[in-house]
N, C-alpha and C. Protein backbone atom coordinates (compact mmCIF):
# COMPACT_ATOMS: atom_id res chain seq x y z
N UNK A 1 -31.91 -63.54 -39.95
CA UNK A 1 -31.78 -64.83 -39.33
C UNK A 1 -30.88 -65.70 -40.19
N UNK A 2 -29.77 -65.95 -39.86
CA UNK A 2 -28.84 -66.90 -40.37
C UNK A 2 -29.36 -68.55 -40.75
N UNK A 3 -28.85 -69.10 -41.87
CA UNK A 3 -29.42 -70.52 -42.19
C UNK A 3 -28.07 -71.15 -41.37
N UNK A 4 -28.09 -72.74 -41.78
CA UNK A 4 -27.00 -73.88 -41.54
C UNK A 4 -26.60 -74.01 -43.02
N UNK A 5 -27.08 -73.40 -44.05
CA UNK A 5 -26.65 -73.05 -45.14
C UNK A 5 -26.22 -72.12 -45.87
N UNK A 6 -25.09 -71.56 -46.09
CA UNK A 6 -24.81 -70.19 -46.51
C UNK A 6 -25.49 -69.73 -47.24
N UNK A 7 -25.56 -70.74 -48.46
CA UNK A 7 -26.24 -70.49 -50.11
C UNK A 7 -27.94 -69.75 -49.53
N UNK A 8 -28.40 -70.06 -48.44
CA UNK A 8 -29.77 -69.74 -48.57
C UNK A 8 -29.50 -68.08 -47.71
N UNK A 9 -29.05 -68.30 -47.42
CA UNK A 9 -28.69 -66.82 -46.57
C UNK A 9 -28.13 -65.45 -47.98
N UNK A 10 -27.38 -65.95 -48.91
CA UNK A 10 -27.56 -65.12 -50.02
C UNK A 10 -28.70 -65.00 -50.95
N UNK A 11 -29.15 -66.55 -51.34
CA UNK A 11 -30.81 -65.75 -51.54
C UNK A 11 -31.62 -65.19 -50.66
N UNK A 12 -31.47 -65.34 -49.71
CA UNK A 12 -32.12 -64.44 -48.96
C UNK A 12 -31.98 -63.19 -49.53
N UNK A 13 -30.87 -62.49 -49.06
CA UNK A 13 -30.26 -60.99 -49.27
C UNK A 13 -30.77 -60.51 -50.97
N UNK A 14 -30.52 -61.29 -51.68
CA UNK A 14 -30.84 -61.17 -53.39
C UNK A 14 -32.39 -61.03 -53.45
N UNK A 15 -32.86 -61.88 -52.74
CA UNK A 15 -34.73 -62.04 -52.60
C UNK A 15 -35.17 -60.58 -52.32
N UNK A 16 -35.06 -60.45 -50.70
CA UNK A 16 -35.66 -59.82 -50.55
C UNK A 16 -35.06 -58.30 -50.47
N UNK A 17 -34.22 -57.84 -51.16
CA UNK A 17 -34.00 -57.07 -52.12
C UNK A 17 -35.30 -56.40 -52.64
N UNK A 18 -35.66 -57.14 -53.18
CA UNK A 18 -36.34 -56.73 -54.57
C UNK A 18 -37.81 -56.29 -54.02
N UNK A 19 -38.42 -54.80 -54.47
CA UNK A 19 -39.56 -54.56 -54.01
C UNK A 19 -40.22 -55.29 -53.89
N UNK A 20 -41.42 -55.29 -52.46
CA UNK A 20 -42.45 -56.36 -52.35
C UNK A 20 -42.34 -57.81 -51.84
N UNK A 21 -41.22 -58.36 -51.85
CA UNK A 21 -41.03 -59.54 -51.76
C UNK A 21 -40.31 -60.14 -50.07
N UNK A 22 -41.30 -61.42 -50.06
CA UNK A 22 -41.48 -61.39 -48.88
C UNK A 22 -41.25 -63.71 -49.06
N UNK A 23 -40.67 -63.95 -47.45
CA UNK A 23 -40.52 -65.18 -47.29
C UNK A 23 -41.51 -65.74 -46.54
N UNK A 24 -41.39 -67.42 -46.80
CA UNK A 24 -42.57 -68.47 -45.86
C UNK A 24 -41.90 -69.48 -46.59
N UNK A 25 -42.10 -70.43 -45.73
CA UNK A 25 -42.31 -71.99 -46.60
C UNK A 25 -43.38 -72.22 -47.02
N UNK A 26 -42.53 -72.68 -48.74
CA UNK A 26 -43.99 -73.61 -49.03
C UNK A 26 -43.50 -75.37 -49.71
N UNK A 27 -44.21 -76.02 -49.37
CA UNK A 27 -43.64 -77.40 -49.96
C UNK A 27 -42.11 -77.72 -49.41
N UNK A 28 -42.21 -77.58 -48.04
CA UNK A 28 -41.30 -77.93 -47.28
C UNK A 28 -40.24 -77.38 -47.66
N UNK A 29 -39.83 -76.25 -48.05
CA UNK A 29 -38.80 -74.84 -48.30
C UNK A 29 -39.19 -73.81 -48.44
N UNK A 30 -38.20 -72.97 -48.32
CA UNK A 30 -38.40 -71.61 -48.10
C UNK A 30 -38.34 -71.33 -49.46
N UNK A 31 -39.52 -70.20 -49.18
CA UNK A 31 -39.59 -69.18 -50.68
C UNK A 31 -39.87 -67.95 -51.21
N UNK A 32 -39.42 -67.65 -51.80
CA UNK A 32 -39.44 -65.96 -51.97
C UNK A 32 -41.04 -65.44 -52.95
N UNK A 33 -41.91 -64.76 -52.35
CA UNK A 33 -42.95 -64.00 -53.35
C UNK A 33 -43.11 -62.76 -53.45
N UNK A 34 -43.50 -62.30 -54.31
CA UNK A 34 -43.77 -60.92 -54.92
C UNK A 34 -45.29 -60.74 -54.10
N UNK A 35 -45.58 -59.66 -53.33
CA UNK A 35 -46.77 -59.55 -52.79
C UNK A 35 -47.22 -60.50 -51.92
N UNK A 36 -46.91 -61.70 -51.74
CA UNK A 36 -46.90 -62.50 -50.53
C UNK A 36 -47.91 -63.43 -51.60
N UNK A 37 -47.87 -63.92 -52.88
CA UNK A 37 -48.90 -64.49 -53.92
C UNK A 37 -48.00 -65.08 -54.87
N UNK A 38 -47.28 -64.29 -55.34
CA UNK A 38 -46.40 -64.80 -56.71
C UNK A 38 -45.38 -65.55 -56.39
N UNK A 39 -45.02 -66.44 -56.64
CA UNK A 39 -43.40 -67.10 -56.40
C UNK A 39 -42.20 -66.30 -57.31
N UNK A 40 -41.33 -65.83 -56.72
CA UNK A 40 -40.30 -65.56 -57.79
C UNK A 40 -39.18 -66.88 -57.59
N UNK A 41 -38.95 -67.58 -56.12
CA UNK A 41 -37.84 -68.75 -56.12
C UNK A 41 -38.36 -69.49 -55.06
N UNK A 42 -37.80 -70.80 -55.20
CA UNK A 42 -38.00 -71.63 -54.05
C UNK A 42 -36.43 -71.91 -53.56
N UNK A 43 -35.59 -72.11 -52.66
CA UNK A 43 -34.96 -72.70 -52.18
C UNK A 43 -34.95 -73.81 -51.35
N UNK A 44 -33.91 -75.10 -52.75
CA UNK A 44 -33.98 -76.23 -51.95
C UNK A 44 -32.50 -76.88 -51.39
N UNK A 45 -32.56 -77.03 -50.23
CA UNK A 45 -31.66 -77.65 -49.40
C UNK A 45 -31.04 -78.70 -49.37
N UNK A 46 -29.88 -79.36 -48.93
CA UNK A 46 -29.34 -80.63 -49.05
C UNK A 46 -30.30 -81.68 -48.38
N UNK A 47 -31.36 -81.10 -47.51
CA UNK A 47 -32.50 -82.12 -46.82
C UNK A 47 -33.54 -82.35 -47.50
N UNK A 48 -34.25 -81.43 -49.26
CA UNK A 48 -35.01 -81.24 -49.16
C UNK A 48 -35.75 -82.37 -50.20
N UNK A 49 -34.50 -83.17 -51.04
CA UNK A 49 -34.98 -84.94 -51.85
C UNK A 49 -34.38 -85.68 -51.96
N UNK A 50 -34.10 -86.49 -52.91
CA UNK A 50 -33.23 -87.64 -52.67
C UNK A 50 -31.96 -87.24 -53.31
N UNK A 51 -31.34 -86.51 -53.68
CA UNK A 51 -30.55 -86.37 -54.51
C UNK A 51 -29.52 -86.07 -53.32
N UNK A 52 -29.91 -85.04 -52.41
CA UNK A 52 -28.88 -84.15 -51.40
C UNK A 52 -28.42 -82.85 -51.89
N UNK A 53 -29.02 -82.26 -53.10
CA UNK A 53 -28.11 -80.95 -53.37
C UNK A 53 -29.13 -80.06 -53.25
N UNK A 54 -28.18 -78.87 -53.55
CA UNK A 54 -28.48 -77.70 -52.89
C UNK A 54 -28.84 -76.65 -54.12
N UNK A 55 -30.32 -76.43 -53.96
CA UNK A 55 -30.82 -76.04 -55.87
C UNK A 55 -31.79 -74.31 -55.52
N UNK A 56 -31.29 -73.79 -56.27
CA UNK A 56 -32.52 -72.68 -56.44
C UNK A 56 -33.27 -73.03 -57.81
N UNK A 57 -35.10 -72.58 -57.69
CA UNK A 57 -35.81 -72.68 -58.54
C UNK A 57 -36.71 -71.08 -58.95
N UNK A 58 -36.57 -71.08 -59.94
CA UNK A 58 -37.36 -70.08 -60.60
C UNK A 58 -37.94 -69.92 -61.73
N UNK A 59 -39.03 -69.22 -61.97
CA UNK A 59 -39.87 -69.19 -63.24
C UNK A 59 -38.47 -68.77 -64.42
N UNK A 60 -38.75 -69.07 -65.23
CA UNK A 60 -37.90 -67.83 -66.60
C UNK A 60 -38.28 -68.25 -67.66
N UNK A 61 -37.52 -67.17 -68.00
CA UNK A 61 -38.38 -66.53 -69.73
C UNK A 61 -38.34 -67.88 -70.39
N UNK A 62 -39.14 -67.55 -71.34
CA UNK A 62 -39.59 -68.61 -72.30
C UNK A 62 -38.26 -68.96 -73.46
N UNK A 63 -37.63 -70.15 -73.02
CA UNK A 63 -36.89 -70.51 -73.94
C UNK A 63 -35.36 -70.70 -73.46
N UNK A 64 -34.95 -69.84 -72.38
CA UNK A 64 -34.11 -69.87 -71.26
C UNK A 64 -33.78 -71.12 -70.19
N UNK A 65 -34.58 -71.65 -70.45
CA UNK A 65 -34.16 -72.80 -69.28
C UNK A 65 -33.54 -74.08 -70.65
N UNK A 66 -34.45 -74.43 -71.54
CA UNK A 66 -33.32 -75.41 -72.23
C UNK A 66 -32.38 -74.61 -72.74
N UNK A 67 -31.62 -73.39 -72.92
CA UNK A 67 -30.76 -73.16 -73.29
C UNK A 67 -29.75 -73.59 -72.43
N UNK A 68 -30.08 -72.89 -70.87
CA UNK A 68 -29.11 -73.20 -70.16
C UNK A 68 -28.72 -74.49 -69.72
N UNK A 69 -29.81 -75.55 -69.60
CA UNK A 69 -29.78 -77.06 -69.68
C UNK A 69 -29.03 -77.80 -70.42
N UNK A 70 -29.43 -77.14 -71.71
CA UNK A 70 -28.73 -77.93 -72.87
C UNK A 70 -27.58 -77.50 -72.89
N UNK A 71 -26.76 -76.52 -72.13
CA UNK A 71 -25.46 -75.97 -72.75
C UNK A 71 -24.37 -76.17 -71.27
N UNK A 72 -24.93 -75.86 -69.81
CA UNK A 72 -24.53 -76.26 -68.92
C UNK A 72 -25.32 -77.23 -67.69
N UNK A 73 -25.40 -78.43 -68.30
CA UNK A 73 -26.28 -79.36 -67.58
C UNK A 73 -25.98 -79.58 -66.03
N UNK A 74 -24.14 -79.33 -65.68
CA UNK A 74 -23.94 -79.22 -64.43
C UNK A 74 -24.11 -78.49 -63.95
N UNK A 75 -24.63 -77.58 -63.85
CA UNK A 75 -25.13 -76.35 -63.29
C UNK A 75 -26.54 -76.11 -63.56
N UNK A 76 -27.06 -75.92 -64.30
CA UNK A 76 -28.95 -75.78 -64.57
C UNK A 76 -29.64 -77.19 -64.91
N UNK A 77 -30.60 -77.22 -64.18
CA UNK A 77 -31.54 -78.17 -64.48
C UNK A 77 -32.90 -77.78 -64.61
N UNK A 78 -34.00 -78.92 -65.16
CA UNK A 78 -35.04 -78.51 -65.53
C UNK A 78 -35.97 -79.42 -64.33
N UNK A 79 -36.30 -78.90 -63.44
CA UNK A 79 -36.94 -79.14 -62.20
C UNK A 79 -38.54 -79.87 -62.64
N UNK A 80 -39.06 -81.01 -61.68
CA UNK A 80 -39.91 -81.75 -62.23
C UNK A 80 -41.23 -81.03 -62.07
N UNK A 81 -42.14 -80.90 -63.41
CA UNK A 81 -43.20 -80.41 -62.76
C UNK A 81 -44.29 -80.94 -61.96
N UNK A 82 -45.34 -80.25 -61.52
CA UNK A 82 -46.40 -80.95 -60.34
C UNK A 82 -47.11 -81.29 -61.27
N UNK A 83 -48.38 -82.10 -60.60
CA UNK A 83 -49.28 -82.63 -61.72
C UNK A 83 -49.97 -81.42 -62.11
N UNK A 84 -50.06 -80.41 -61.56
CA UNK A 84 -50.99 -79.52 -62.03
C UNK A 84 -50.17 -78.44 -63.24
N UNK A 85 -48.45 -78.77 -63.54
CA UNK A 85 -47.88 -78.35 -64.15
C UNK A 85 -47.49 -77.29 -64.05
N UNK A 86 -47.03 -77.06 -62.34
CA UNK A 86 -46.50 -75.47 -61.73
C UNK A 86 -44.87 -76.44 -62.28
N UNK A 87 -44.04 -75.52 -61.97
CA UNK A 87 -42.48 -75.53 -62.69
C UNK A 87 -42.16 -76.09 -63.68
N UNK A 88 -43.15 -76.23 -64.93
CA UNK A 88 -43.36 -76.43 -66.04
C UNK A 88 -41.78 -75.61 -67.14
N UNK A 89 -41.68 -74.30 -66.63
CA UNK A 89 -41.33 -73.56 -67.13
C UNK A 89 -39.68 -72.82 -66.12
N UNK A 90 -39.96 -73.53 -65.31
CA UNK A 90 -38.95 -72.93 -64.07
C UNK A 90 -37.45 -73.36 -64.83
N UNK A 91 -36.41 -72.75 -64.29
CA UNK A 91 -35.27 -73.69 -64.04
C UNK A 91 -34.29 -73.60 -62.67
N UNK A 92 -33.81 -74.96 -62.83
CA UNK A 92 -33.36 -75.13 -61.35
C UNK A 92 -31.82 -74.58 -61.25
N UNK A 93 -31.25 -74.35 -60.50
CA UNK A 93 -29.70 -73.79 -60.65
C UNK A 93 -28.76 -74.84 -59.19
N UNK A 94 -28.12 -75.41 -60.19
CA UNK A 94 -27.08 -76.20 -58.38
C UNK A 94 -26.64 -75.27 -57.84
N UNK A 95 -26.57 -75.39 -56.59
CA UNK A 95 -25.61 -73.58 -55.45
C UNK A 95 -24.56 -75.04 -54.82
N UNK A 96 -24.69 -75.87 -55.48
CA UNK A 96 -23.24 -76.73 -54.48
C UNK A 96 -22.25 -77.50 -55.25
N UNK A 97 -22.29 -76.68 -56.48
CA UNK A 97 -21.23 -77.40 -57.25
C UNK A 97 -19.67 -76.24 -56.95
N UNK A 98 -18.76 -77.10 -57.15
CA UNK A 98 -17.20 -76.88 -56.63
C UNK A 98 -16.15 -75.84 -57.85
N UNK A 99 -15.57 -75.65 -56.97
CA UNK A 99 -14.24 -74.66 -58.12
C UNK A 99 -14.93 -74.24 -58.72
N UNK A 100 -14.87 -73.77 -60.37
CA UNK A 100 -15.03 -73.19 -61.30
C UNK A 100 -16.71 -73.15 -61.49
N UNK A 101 -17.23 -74.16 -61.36
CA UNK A 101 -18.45 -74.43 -61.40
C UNK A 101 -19.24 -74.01 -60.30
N UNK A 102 -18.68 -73.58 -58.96
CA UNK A 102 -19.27 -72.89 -58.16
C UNK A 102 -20.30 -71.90 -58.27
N UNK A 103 -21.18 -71.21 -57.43
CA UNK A 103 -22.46 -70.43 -58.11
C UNK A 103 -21.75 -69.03 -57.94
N UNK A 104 -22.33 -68.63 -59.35
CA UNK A 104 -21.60 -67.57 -59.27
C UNK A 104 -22.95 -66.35 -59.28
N UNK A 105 -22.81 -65.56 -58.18
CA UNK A 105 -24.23 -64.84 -57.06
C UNK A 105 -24.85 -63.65 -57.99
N UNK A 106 -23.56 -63.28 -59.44
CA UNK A 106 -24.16 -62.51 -59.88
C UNK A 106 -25.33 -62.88 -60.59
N UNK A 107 -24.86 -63.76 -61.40
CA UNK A 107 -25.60 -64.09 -61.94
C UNK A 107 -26.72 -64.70 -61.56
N UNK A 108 -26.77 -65.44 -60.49
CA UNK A 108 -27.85 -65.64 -59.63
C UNK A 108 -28.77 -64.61 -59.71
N UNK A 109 -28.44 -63.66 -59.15
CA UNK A 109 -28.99 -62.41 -58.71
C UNK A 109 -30.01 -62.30 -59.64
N UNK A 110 -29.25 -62.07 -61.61
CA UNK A 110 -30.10 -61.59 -62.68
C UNK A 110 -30.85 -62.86 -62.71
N UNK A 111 -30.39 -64.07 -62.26
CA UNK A 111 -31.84 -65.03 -62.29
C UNK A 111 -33.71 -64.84 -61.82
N UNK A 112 -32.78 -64.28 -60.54
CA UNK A 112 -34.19 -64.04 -59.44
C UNK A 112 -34.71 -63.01 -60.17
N UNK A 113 -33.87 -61.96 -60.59
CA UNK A 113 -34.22 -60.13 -61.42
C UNK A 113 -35.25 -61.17 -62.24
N UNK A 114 -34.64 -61.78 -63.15
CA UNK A 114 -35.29 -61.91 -64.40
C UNK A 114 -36.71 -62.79 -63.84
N UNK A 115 -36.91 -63.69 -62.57
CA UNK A 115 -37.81 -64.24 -62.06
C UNK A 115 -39.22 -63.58 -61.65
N UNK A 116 -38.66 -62.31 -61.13
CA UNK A 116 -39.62 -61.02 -60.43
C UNK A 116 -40.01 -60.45 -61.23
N UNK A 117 -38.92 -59.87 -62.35
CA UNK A 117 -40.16 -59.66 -63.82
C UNK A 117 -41.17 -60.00 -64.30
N UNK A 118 -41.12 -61.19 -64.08
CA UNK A 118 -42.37 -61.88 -64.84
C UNK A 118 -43.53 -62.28 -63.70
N UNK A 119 -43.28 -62.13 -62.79
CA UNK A 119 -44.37 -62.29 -61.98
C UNK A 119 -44.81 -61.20 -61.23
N UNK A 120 -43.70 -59.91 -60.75
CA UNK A 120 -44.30 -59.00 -60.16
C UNK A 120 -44.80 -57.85 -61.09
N UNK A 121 -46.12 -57.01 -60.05
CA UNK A 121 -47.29 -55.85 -60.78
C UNK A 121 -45.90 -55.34 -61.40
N UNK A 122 -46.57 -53.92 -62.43
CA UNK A 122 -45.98 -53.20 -63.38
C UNK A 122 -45.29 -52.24 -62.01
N UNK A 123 -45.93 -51.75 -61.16
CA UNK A 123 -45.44 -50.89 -60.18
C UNK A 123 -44.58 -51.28 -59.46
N UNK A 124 -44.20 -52.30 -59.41
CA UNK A 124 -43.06 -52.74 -58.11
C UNK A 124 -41.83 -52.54 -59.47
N UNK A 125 -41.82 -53.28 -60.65
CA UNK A 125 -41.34 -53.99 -61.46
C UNK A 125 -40.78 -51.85 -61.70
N UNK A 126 -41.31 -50.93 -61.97
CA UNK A 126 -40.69 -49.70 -62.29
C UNK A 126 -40.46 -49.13 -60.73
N UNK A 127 -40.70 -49.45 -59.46
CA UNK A 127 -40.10 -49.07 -58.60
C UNK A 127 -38.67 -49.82 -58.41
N UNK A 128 -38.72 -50.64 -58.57
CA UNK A 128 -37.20 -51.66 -59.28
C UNK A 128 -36.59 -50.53 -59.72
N UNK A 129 -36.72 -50.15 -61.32
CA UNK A 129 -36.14 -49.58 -62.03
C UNK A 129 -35.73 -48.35 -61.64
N UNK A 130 -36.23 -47.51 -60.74
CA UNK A 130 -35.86 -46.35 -60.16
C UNK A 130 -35.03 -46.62 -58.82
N UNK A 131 -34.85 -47.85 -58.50
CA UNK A 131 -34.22 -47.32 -57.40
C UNK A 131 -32.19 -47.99 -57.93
């Protein structure tokens, strides 16, 4: 099923890729989980706050998100957490910045990879690896 947004139509393809992982909205966007439980990304839309841009969110490794913050702030951000302190640890990625700064899908890709690691079972995570 095609979006009105390209960018979500490639996470799509990158998402659900990956063993196990399956879409729904949650918190008024669409999102990708491991087993239909884990979040590996949320995708947010030019509709979806006040800002207007167009962001993927995902868990990652510990220590990875201020790197990339601190080193390319136009491009990664550190997404606000809930009170209960879910995206504590996430980072956010712009998909609508221009020219050079444009998203570049590979790396995307090893975002979500590196997202599903950490949240999906040991068995999906080595059915990954074999295929």
């Amino acid at each position: 099923m095609a979006s009105q947004e390209p960018e979500l139509d490639r996470i799509r393809e990158i998402a659900l890729a990956l063993p196990g992982v399956t879409e729904r909205d949650s918190h008024r966007a669409p999102a990708f989980y491991v087993n239909d439980k884990r979040p590996i990304c949320y995708f947010h839309g030019s509709d979806f706050g006040r800002d207007g841009r167009i962001s993927l969110w995902c868990p990652a490794p510990e220590g990875v998100r201020e790197e990339l913050v601190d080193t390319e702030p136009e491009r990664f951000f550190a997404p606000t957490p809930s009170a209960s302190g879910v995206f504590r640890d996430w980072i956010g990625v712009y998909l609508d910045t221009e020219g050079d700064l444009g998203p570049d899908w590979d790396e995307i890709a090893a975002i979500i990879e590196a997202a599903y690691r950490l949240k999906a079972p040991k068995k999906l995570i080595a059915q990954l690896d074999d295929s």
